[in-house]
PDB file of N, CA and C in Angstrom:
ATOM      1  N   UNK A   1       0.142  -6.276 -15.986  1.00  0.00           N
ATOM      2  CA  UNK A   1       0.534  -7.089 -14.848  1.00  0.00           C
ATOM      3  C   UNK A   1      -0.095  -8.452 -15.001  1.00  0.00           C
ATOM      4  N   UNK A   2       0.591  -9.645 -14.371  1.00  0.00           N
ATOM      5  CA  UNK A   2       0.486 -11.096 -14.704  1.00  0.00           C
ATOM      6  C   UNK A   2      -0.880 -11.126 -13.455  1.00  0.00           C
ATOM      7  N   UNK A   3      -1.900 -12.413 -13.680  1.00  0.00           N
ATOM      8  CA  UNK A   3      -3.054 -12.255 -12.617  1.00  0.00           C
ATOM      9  C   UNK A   3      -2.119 -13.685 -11.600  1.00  0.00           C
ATOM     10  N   UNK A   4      -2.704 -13.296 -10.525  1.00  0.00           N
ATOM     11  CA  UNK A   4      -1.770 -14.314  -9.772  1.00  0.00           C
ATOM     12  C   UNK A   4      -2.969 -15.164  -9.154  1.00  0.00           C
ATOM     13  N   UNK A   5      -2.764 -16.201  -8.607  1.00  0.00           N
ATOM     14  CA  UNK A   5      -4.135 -17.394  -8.298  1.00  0.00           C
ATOM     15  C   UNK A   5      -3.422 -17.521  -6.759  1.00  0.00           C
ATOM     16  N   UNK A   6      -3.935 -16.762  -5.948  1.00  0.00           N
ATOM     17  CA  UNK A   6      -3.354 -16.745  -4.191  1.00  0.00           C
ATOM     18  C   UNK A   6      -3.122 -15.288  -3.841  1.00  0.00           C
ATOM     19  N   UNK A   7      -2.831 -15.679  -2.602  1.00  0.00           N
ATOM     20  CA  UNK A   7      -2.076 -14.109  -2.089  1.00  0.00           C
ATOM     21  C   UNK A   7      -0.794 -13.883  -2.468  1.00  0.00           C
ATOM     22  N   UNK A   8      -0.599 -12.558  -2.480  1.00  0.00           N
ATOM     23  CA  UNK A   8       1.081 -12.113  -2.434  1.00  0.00           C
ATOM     24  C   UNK A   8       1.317 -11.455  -1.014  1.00  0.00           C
ATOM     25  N   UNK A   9       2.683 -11.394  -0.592  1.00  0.00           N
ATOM     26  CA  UNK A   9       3.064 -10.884   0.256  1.00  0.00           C
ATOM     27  C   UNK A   9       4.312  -9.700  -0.302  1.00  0.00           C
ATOM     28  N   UNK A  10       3.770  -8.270  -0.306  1.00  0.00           N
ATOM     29  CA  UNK A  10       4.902  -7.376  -0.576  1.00  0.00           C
ATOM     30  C   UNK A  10       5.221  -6.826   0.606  1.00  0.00           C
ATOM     31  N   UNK A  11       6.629  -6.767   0.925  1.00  0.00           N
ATOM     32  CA  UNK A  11       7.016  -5.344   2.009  1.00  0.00           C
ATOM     33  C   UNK A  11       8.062  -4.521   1.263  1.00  0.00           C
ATOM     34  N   UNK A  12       7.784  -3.244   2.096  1.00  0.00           N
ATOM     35  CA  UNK A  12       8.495  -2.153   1.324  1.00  0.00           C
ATOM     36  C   UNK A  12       9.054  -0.956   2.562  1.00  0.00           C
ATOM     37  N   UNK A  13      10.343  -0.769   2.802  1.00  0.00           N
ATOM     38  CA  UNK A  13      10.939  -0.049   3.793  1.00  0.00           C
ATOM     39  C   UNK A  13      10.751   1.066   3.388  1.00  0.00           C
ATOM     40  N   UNK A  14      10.098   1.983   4.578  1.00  0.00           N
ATOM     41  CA  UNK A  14      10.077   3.352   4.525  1.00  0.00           C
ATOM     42  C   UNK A  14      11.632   3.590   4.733  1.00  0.00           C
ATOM     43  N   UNK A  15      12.788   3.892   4.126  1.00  0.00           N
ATOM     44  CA  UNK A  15      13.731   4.100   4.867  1.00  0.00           C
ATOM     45  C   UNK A  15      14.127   5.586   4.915  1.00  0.00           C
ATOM     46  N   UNK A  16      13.488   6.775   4.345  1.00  0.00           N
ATOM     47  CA  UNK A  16      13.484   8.244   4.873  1.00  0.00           C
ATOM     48  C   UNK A  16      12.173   8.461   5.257  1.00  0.00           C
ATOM     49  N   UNK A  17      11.698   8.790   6.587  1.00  0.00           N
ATOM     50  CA  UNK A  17      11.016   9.445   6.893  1.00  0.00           C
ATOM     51  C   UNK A  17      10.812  10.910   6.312  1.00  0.00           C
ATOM     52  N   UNK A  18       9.000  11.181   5.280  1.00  0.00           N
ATOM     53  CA  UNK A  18       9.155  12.191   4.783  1.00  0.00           C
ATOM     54  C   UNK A  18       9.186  12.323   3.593  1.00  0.00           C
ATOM     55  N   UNK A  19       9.388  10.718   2.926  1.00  0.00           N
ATOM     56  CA  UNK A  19       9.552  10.902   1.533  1.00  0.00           C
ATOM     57  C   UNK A  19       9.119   9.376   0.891  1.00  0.00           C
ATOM     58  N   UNK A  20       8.124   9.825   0.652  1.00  0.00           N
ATOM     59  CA  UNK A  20       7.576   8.208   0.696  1.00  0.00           C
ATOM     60  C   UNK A  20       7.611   7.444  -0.240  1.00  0.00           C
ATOM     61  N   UNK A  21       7.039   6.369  -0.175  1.00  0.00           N
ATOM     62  CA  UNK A  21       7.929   5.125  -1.226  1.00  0.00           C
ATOM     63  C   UNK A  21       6.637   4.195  -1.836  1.00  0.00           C
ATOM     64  N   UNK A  22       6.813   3.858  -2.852  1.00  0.00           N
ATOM     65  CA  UNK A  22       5.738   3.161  -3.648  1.00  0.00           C
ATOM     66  C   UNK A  22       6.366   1.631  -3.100  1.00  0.00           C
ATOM     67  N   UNK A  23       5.913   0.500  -3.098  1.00  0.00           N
ATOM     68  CA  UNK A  23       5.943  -1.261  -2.663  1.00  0.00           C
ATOM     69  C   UNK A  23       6.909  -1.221  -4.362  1.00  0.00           C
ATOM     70  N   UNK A  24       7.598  -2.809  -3.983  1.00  0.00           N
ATOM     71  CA  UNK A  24       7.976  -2.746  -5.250  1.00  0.00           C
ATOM     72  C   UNK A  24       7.837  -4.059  -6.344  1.00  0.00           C
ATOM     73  N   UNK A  25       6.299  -4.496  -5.435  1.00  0.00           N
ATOM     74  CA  UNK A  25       5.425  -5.646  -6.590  1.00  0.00           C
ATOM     75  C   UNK A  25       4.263  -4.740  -6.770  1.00  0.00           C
ATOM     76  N   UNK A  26       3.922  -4.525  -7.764  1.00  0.00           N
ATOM     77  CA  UNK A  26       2.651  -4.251  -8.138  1.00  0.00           C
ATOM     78  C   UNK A  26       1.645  -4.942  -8.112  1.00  0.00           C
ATOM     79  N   UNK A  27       0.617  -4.093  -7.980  1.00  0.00           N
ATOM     80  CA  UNK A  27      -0.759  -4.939  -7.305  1.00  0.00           C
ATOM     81  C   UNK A  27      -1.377  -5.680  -8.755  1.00  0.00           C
ATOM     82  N   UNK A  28      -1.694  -6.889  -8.581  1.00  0.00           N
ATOM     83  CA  UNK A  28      -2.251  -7.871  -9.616  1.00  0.00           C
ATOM     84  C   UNK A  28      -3.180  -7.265 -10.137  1.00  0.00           C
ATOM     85  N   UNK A  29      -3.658  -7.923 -11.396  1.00  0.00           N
ATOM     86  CA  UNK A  29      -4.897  -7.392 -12.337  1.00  0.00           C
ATOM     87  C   UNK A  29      -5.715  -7.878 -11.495  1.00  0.00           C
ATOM     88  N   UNK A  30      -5.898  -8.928 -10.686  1.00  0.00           N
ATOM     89  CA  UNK A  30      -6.652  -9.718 -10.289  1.00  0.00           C
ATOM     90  C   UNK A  30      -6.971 -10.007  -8.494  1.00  0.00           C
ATOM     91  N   UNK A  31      -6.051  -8.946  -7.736  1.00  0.00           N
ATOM     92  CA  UNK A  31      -6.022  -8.370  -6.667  1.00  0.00           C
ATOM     93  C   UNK A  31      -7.319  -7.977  -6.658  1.00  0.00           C
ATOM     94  N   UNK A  32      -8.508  -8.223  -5.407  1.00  0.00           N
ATOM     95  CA  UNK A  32      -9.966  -7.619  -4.840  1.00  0.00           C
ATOM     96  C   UNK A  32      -9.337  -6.403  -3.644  1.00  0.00           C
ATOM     97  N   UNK A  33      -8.584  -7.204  -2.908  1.00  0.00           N
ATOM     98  CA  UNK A  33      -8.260  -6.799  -1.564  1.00  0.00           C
ATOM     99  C   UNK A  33      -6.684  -6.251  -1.151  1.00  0.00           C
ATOM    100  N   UNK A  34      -6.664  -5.479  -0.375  1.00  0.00           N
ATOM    101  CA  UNK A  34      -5.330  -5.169  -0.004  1.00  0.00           C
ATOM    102  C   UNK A  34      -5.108  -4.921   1.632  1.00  0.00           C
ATOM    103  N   UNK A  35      -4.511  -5.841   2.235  1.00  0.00           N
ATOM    104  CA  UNK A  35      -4.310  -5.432   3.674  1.00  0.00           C
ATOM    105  C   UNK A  35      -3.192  -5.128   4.120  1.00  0.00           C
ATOM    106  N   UNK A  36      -2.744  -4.089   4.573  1.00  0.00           N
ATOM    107  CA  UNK A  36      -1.969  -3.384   5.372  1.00  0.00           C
ATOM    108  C   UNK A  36      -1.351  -3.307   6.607  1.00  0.00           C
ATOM    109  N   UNK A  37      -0.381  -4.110   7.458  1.00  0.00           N
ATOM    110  CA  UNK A  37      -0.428  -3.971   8.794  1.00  0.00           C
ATOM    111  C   UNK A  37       0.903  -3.482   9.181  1.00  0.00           C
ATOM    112  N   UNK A  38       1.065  -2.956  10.223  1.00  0.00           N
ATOM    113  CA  UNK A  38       1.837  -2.063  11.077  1.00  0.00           C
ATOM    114  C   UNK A  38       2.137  -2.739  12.143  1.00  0.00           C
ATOM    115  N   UNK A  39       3.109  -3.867  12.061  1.00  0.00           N
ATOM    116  CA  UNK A  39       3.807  -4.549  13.564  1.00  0.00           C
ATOM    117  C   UNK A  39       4.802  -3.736  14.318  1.00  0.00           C
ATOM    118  N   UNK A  40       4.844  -2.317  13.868  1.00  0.00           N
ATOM    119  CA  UNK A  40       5.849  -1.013  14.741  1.00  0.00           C
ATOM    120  C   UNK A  40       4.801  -1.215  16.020  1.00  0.00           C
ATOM    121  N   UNK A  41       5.506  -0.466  16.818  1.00  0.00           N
ATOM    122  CA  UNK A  41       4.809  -0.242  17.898  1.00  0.00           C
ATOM    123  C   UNK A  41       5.229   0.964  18.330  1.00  0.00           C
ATOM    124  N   UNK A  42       5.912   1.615  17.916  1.00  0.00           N
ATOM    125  CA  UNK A  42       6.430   2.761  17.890  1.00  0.00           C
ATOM    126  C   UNK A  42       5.952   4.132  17.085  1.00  0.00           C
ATOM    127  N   UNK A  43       5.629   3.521  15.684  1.00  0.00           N
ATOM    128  CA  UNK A  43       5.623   4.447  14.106  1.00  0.00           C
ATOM    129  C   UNK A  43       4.268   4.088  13.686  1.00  0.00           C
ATOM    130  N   UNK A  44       3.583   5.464  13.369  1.00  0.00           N
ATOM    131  CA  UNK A  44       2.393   5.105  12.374  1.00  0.00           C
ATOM    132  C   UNK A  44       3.066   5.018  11.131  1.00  0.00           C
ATOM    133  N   UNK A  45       1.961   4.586   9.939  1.00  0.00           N
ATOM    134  CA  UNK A  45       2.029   4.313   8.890  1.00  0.00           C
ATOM    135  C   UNK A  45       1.208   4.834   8.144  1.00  0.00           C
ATOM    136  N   UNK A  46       1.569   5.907   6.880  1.00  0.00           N
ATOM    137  CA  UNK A  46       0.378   6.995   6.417  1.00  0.00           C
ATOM    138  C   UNK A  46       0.297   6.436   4.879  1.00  0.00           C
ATOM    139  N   UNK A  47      -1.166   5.932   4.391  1.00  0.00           N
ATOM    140  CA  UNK A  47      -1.066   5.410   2.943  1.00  0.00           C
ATOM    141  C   UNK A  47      -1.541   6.365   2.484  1.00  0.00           C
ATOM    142  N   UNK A  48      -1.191   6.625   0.835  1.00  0.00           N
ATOM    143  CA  UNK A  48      -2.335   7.251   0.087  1.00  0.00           C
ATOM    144  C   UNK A  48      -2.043   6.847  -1.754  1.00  0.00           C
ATOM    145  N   UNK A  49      -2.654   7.268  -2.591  1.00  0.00           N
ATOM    146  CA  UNK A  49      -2.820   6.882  -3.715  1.00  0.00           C
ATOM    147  C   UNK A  49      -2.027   8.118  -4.492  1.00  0.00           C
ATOM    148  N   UNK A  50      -0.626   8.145  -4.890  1.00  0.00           N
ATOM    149  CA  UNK A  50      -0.158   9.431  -6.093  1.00  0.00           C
ATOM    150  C   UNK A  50       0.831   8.636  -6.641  1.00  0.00           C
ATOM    151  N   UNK A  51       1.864   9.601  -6.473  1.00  0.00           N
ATOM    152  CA  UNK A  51       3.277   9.566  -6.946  1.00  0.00           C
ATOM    153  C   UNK A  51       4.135   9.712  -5.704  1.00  0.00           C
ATOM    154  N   UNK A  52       4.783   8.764  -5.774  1.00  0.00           N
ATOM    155  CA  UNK A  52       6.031   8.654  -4.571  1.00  0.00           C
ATOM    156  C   UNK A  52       7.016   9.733  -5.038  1.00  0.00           C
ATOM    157  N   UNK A  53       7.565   9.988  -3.581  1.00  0.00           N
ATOM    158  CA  UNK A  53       8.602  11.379  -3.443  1.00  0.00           C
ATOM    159  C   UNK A  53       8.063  12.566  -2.386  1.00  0.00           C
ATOM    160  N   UNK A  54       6.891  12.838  -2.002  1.00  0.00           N
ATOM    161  CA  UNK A  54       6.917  13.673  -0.856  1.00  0.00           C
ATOM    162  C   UNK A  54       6.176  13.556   0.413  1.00  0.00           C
ATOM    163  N   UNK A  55       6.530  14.091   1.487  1.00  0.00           N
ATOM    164  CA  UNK A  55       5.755  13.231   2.415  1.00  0.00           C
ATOM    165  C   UNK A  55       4.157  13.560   2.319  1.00  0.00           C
ATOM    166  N   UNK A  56       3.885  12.303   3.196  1.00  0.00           N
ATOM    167  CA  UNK A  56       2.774  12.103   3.507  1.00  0.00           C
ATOM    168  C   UNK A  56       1.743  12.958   4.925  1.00  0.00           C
ATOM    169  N   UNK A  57       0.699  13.317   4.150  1.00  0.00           N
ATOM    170  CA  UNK A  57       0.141  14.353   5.852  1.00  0.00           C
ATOM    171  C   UNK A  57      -0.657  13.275   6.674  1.00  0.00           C
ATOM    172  N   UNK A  58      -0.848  13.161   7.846  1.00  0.00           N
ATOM    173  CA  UNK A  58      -1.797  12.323   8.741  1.00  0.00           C
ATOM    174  C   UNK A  58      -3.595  12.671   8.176  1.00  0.00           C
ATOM    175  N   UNK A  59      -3.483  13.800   7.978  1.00  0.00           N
ATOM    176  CA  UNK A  59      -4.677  14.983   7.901  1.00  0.00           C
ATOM    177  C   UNK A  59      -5.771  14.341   6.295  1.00  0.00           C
ATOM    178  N   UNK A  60      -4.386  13.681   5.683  1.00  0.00           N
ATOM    179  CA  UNK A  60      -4.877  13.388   4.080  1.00  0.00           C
ATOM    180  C   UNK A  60      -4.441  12.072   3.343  1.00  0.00           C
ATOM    181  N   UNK A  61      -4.423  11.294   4.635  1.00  0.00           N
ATOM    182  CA  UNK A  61      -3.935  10.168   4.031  1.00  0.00           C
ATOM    183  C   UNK A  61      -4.866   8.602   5.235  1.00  0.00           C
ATOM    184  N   UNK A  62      -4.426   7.874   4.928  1.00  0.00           N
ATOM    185  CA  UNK A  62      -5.232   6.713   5.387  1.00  0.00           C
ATOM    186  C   UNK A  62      -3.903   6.604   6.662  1.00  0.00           C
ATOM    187  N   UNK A  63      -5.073   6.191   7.842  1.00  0.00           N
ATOM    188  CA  UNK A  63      -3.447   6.191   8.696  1.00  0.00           C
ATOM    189  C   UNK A  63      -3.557   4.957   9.518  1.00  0.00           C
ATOM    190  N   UNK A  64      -2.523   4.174   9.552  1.00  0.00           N
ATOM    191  CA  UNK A  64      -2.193   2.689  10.167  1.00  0.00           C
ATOM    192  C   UNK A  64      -1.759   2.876  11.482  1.00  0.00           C
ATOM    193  N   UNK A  65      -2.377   3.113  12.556  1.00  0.00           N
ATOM    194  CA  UNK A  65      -1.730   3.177  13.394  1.00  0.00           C
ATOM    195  C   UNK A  65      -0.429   2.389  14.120  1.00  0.00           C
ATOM    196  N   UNK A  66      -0.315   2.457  14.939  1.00  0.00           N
ATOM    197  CA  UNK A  66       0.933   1.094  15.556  1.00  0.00           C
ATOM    198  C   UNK A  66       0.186  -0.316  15.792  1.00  0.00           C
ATOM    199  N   UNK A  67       0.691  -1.135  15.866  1.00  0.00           N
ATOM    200  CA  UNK A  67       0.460  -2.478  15.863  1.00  0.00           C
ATOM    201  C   UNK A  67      -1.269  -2.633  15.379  1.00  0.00           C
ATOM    202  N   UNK A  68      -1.477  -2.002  14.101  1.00  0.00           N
ATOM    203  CA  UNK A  68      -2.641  -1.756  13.774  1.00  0.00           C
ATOM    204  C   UNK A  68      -2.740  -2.403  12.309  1.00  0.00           C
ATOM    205  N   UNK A  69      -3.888  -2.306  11.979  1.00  0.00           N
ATOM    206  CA  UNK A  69      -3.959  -2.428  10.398  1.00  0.00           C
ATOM    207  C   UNK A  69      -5.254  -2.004   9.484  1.00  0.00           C
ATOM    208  N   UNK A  70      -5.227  -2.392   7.955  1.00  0.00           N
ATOM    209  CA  UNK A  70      -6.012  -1.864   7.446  1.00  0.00           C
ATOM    210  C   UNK A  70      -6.403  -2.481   6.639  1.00  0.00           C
ATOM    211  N   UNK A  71      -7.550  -2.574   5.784  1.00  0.00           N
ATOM    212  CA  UNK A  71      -8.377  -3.181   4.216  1.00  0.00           C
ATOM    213  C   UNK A  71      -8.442  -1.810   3.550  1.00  0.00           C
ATOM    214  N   UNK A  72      -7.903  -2.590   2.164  1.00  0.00           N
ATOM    215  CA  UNK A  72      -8.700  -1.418   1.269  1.00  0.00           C
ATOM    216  C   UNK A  72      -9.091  -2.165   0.243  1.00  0.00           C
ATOM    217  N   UNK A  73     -10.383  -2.254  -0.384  1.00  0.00           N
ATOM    218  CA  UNK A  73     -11.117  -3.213  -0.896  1.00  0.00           C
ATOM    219  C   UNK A  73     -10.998  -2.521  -2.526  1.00  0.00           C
ATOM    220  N   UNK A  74     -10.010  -2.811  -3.102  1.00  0.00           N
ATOM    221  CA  UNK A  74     -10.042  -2.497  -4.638  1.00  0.00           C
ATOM    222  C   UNK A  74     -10.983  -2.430  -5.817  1.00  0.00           C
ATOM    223  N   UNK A  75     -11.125  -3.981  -5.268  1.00  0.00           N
ATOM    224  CA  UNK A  75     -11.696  -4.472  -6.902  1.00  0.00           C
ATOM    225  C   UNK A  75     -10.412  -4.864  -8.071  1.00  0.00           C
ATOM    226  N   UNK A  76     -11.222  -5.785  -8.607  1.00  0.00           N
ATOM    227  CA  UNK A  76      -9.935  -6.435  -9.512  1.00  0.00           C
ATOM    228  C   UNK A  76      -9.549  -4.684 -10.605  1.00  0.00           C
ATOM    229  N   UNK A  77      -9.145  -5.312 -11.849  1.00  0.00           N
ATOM    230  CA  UNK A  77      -8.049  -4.576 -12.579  1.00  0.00           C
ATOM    231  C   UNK A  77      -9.957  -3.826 -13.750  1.00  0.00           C
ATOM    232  N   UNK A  78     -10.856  -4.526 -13.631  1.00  0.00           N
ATOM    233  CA  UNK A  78     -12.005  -4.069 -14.294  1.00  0.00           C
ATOM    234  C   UNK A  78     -13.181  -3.299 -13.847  1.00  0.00           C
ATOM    235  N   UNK A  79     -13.005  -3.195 -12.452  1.00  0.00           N
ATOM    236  CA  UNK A  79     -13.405  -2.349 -11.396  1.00  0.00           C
ATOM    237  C   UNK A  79     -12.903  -1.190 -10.836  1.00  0.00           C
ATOM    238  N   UNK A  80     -11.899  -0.728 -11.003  1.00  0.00           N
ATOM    239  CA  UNK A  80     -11.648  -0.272 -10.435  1.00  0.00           C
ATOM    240  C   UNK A  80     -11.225   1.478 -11.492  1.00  0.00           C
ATOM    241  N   UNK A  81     -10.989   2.249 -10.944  1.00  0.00           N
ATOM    242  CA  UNK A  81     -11.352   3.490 -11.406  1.00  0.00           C
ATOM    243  C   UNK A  81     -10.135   4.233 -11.798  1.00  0.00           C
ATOM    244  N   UNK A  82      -8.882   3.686 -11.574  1.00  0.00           N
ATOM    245  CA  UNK A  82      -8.071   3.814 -11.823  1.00  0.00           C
ATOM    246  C   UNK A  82      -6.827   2.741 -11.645  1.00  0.00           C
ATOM    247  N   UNK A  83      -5.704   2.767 -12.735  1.00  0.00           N
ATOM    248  CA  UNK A  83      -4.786   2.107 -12.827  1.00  0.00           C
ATOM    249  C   UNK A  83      -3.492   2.522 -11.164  1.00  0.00           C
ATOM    250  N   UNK A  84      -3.648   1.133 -10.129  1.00  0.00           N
ATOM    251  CA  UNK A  84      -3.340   1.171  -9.026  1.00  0.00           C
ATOM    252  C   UNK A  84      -1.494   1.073  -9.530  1.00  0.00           C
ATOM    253  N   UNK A  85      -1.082   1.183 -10.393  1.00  0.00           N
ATOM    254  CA  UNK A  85       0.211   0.852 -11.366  1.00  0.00           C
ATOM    255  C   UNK A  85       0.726   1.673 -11.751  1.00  0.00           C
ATOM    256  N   UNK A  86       0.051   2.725 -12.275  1.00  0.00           N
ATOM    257  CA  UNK A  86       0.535   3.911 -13.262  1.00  0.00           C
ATOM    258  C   UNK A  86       1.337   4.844 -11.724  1.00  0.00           C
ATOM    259  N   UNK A  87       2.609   5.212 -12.059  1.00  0.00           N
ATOM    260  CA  UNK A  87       3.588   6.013 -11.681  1.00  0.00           C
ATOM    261  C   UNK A  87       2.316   7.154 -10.816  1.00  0.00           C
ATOM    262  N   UNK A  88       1.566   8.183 -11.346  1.00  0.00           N
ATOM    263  CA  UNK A  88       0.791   8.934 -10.365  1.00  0.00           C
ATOM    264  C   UNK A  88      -0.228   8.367  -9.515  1.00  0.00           C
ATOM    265  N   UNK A  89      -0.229   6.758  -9.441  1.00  0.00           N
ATOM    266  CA  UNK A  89      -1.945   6.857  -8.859  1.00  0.00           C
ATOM    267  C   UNK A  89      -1.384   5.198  -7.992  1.00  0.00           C
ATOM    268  N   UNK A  90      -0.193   5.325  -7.337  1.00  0.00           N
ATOM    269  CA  UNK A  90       0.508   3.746  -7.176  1.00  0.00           C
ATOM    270  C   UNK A  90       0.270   4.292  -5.577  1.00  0.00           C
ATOM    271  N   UNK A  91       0.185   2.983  -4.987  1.00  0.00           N
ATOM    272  CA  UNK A  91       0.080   3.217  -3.072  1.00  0.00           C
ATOM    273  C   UNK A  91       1.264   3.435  -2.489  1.00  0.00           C
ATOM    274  N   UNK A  92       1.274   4.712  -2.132  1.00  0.00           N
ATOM    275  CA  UNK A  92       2.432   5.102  -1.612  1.00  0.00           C
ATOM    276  C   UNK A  92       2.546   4.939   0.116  1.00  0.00           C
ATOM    277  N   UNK A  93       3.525   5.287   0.589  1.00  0.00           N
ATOM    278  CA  UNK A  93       3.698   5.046   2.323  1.00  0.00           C
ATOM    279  C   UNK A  93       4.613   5.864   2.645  1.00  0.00           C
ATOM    280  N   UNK A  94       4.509   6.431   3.617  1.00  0.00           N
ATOM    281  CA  UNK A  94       5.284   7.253   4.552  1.00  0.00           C
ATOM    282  C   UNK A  94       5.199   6.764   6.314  1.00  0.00           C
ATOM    283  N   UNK A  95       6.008   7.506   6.766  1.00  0.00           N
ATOM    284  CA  UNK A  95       5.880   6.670   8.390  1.00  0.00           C
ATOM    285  C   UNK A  95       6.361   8.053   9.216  1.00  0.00           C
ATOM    286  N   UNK A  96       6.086   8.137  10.608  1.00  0.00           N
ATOM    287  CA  UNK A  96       6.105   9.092  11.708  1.00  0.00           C
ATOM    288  C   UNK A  96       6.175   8.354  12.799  1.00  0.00           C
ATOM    289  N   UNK A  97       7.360   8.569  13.603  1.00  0.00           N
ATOM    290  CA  UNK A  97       8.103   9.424  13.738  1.00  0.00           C
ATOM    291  C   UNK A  97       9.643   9.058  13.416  1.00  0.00           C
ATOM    292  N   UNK A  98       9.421   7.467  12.594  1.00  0.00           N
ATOM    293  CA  UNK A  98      11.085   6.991  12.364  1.00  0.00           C
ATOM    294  C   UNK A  98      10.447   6.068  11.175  1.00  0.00           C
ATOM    295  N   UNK A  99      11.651   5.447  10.891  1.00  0.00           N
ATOM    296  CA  UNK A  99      11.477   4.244   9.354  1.00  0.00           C
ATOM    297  C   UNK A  99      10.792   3.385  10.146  1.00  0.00           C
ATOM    298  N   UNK A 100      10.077   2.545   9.240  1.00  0.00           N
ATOM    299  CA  UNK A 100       9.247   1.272   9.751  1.00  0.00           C
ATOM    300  C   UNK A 100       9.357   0.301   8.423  1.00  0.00           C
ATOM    301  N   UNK A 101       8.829  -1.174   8.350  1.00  0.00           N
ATOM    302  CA  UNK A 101       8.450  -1.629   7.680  1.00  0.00           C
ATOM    303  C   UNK A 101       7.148  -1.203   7.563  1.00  0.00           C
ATOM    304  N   UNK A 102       6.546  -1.411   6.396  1.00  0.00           N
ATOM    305  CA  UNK A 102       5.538  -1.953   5.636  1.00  0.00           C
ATOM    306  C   UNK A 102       4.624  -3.222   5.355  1.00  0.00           C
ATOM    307  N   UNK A 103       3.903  -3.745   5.733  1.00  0.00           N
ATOM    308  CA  UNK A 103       3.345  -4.954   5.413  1.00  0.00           C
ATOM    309  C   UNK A 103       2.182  -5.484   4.640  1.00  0.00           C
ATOM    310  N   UNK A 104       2.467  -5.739   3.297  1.00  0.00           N
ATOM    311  CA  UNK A 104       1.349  -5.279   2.493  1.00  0.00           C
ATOM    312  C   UNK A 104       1.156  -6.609   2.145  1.00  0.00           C
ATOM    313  N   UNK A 105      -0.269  -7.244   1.746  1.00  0.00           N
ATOM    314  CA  UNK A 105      -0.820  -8.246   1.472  1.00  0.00           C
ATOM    315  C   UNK A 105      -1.822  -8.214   0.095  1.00  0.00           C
ATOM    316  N   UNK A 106      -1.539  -8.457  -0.513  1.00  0.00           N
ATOM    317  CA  UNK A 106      -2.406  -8.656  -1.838  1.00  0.00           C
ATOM    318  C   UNK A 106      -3.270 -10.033  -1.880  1.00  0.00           C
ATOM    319  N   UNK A 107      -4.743  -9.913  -1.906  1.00  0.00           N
ATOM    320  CA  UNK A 107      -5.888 -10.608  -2.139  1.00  0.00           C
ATOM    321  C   UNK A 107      -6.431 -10.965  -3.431  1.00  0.00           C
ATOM    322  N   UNK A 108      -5.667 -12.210  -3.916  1.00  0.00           N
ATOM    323  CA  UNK A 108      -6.158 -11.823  -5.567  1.00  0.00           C
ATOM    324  C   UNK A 108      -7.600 -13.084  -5.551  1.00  0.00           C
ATOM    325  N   UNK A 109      -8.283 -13.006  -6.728  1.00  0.00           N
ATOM    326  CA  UNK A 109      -9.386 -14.182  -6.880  1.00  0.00           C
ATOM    327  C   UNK A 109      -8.963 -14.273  -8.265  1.00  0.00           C
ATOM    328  N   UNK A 110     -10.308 -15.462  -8.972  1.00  0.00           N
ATOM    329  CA  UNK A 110      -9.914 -15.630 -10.385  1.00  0.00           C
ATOM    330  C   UNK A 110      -9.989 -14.795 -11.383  1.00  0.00           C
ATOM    331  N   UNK A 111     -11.220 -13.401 -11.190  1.00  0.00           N
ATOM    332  CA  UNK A 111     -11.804 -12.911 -12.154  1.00  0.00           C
ATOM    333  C   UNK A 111     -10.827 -11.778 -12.386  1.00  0.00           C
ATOM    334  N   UNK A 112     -10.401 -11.131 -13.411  1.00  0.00           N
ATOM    335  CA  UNK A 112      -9.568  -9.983 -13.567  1.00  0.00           C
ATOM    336  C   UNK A 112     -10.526  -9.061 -13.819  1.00  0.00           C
TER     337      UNK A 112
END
C-alpha cells in the first residue's frame, strides 16, 4: 500500500445486515490512527478484525453505538502485529438492526 501524507476519508455501506463488509480503501502503511463514527441514530455499528462474510456478534466485537464513535490506535505498517490488509485480518463491519453507513477516517503521519 502507497503511504499517504494527510487523512483519508473511507465509507463503506453495510448493505446486508448480517454479513459484513470489509471498507474498500485500505488502511495506509503509514496510517497511526483510525476513527470510526456512527451518524445512525437508529443502528449500532459492530467492528472487528477477520475476514468479511459473516455476521458480526455485539458480545465479540468493538461496538459503535448510535450517533457515537470510536479510535483504534494502530500504529503505522512497522508496528503493528499484523497486516490490517491481508483478506483474514482486514476491519470488517456489520450493523443492527438495519443497513447504515460507515464512517471511517484514516490518520496517517510521515513515518511508515
Amino acid at each position: 500500500m502507497a503511504v499517504n501524507f494527510g487523512t483519508i476519508l473511507s465509507t463503506g455501506v453495510v448493505t446486508v445486515v448480517g454479513t459484513s463488509a470489509a471498507l474498500p480503501v485500505d488502511v495506509p502503511d503509514n496510517c497511526h490512527t483510525i476513527l470510526i463514527t456512527n451518524l445512525d441514530t437508529a443502528n449500532t455499528i459492530y467492528v472487528q478484525q477477520g475476514a468479511a462474510g459473516g455476521a458480526l456478534a455485539a458480545t465479540s466485537s468493538l461496538v459503535v453505538p448510535t450517533s457515537g464513535s470510536a479510535t483504534i490506535v494502530c500504529g503505522t505498517l512497522t508496528q503493528r502485529p499484523a497486516d490490517l490488509n491481508a483478506a483474514a485480518s482486514r476491519l470488517i463491519f456489520d450493523s443492527n438492526p438495519a443497513a447504515t453507513t460507515v464512517y471511517v477516517t484514516y490518520v496517517c503521519g510521515i513515518e511508515v
